[in-house]
N, C-alpha and C. Protein backbone atom coordinates (compact mmCIF):
# COMPACT_ATOMS: atom_id res chain seq x y z
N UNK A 1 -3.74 -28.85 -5.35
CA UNK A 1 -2.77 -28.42 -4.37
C UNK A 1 -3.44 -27.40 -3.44
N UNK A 2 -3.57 -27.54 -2.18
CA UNK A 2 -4.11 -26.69 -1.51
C UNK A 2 -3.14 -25.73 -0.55
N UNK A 3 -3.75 -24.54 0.16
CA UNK A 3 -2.56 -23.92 0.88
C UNK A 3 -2.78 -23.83 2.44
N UNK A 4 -1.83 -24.31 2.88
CA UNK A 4 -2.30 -23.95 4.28
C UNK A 4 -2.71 -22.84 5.08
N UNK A 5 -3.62 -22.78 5.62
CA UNK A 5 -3.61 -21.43 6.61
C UNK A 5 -2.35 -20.63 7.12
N UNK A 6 -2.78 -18.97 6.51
CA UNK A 6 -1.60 -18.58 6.91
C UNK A 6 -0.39 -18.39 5.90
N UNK A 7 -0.19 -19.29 4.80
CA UNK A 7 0.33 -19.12 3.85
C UNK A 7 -0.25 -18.43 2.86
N UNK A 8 0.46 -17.24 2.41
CA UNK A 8 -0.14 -16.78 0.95
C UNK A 8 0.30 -17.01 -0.18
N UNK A 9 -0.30 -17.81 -0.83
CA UNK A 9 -0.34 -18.31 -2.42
C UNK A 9 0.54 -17.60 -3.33
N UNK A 10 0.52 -16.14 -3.31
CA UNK A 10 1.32 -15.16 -4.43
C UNK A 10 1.83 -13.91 -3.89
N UNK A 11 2.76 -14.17 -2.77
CA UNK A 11 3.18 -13.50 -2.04
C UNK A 11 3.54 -11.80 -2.47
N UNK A 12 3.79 -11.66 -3.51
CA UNK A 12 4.34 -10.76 -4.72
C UNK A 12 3.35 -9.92 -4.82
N UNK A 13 2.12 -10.76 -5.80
CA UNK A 13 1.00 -10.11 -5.80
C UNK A 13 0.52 -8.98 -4.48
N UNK A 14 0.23 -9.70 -3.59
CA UNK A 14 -0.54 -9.24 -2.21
C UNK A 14 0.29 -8.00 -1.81
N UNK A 15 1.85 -8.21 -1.86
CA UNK A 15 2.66 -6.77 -1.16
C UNK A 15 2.28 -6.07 -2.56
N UNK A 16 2.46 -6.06 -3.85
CA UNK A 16 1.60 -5.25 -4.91
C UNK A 16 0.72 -4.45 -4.48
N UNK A 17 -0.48 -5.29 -4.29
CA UNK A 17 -1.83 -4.51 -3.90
C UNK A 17 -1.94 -4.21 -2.48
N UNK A 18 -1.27 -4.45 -1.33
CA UNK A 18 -1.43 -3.66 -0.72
C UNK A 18 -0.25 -2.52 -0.72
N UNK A 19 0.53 -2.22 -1.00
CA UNK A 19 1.35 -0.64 -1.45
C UNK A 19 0.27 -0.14 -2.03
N UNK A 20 0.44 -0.75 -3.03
CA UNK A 20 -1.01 0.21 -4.16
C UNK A 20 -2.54 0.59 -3.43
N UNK A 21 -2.66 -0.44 -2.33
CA UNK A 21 -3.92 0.09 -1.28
C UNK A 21 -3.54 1.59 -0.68
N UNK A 22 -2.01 1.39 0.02
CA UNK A 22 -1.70 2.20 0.67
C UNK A 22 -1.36 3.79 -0.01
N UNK A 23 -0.90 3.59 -1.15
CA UNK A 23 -0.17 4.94 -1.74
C UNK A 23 -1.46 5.65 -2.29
N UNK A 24 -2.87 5.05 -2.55
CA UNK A 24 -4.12 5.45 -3.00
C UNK A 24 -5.33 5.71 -1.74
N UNK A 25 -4.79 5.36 -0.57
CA UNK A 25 -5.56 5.03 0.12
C UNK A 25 -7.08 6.22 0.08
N UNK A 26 -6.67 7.45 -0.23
CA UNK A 26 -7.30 8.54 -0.01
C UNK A 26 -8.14 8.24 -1.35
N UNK A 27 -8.26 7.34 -1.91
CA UNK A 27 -8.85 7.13 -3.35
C UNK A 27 -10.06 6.09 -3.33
N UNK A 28 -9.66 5.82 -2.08
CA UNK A 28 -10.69 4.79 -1.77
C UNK A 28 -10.59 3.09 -2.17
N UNK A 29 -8.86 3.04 -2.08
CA UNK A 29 -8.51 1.48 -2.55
C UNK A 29 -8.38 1.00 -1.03
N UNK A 30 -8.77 1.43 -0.57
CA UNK A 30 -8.71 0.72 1.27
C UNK A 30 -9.64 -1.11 1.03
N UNK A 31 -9.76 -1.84 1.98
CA UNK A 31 -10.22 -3.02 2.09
C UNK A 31 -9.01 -3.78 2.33
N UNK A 32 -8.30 -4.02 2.38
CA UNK A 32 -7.51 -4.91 2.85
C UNK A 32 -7.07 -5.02 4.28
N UNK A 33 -8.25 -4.46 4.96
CA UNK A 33 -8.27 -4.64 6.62
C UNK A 33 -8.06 -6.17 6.80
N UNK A 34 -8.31 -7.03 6.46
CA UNK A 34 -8.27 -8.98 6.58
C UNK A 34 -6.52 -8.65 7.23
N UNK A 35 -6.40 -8.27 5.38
CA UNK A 35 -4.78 -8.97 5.25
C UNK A 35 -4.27 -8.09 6.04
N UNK A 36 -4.30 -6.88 6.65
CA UNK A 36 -3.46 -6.09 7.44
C UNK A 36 -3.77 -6.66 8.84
N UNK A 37 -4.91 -7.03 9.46
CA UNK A 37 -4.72 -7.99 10.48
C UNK A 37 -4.35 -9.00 10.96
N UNK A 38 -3.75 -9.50 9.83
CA UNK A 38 -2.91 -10.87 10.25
C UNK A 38 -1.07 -10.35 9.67
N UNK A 39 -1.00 -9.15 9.29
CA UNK A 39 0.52 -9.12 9.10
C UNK A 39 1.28 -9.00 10.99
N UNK A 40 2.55 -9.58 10.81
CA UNK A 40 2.94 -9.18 11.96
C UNK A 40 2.88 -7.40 11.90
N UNK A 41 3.80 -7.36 13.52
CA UNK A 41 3.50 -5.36 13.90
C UNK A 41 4.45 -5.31 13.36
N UNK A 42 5.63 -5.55 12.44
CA UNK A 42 6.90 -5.04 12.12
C UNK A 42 6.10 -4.35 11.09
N UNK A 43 5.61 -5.31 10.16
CA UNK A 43 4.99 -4.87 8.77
C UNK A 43 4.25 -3.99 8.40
N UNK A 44 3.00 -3.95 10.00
CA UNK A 44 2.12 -3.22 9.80
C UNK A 44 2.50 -1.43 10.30
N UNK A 45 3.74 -1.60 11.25
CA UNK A 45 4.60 -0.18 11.10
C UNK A 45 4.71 0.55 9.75
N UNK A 46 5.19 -0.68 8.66
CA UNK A 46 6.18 -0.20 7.73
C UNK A 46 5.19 0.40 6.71
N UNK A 47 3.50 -0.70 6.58
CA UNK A 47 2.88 -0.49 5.92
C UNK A 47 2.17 1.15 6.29
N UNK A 48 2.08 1.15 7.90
CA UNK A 48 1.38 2.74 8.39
C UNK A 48 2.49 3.65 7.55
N UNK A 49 3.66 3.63 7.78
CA UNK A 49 5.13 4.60 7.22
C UNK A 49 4.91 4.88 5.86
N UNK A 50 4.55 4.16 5.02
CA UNK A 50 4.03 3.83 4.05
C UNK A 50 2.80 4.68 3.12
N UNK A 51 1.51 4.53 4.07
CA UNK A 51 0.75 5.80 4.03
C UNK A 51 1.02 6.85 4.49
N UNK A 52 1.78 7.22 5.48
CA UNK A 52 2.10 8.42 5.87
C UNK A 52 2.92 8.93 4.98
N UNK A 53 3.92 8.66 4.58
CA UNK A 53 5.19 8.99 3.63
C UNK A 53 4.27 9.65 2.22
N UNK A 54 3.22 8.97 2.23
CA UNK A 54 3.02 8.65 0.35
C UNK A 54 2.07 10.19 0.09
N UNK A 55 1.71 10.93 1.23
CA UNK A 55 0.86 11.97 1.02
C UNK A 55 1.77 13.02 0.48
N UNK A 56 2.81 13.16 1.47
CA UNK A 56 3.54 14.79 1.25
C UNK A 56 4.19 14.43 -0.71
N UNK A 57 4.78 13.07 -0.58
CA UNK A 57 5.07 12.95 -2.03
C UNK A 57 4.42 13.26 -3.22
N UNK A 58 3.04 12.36 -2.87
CA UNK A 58 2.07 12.80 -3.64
C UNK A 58 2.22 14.25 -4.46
N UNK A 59 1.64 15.17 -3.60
CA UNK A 59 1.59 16.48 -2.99
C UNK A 59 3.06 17.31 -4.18
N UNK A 60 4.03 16.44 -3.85
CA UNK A 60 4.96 17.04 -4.88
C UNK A 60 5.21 16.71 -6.23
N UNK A 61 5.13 15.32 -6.23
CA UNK A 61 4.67 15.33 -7.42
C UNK A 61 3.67 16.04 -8.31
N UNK A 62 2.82 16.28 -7.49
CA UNK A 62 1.51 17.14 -8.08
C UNK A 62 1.94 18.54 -8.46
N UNK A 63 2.99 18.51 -7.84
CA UNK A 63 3.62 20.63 -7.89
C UNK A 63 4.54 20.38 -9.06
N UNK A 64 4.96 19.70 -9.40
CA UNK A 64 6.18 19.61 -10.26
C UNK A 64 5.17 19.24 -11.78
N UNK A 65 4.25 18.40 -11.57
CA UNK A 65 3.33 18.34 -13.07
C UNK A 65 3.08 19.70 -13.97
N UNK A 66 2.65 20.82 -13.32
CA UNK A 66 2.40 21.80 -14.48
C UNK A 66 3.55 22.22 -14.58
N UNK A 67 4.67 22.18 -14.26
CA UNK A 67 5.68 22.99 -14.89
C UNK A 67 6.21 22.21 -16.05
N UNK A 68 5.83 20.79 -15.75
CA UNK A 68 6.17 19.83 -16.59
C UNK A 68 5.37 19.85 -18.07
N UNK A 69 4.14 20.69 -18.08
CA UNK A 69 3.41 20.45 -19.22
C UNK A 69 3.65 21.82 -19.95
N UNK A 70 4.64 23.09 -19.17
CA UNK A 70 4.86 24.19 -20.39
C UNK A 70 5.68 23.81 -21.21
């Protein structure tokens, strides 16, 4: 069974790993320049919103851990 161009095989998967590109990006899970050039611009908004959003969170989560370990 083959797939046509343009279609992705495991649609699930791919938005997976790229969130997980995006929420790590500073980690060095970047590479998915391909697949971000062929998403439409709606997506690739949501996906930029996405990295932007995921720093300050980060960031708090990180503040809230040691209080969590007294």
């Amino acid at each position: 069974m083959s797939v046509p161009d343009g279609v992705i095989a495991r649609p699930i998967g791919v938005a997976m790993a790229l969130s997980f590109s995006n929420l790590f990006l500073l980690l060095g899970f970047g590479g998915l320049e391909d697949l971000l050039a062929a998403l439409p611009s709606v997506l690739k908004f949501f996906s930029g919103f996405q990295t932007a959003a995921n720093l300050p969170l980060l960031f708090f989560i990180g503040l809230r851990r040691p209080s969590r370990l007294r």
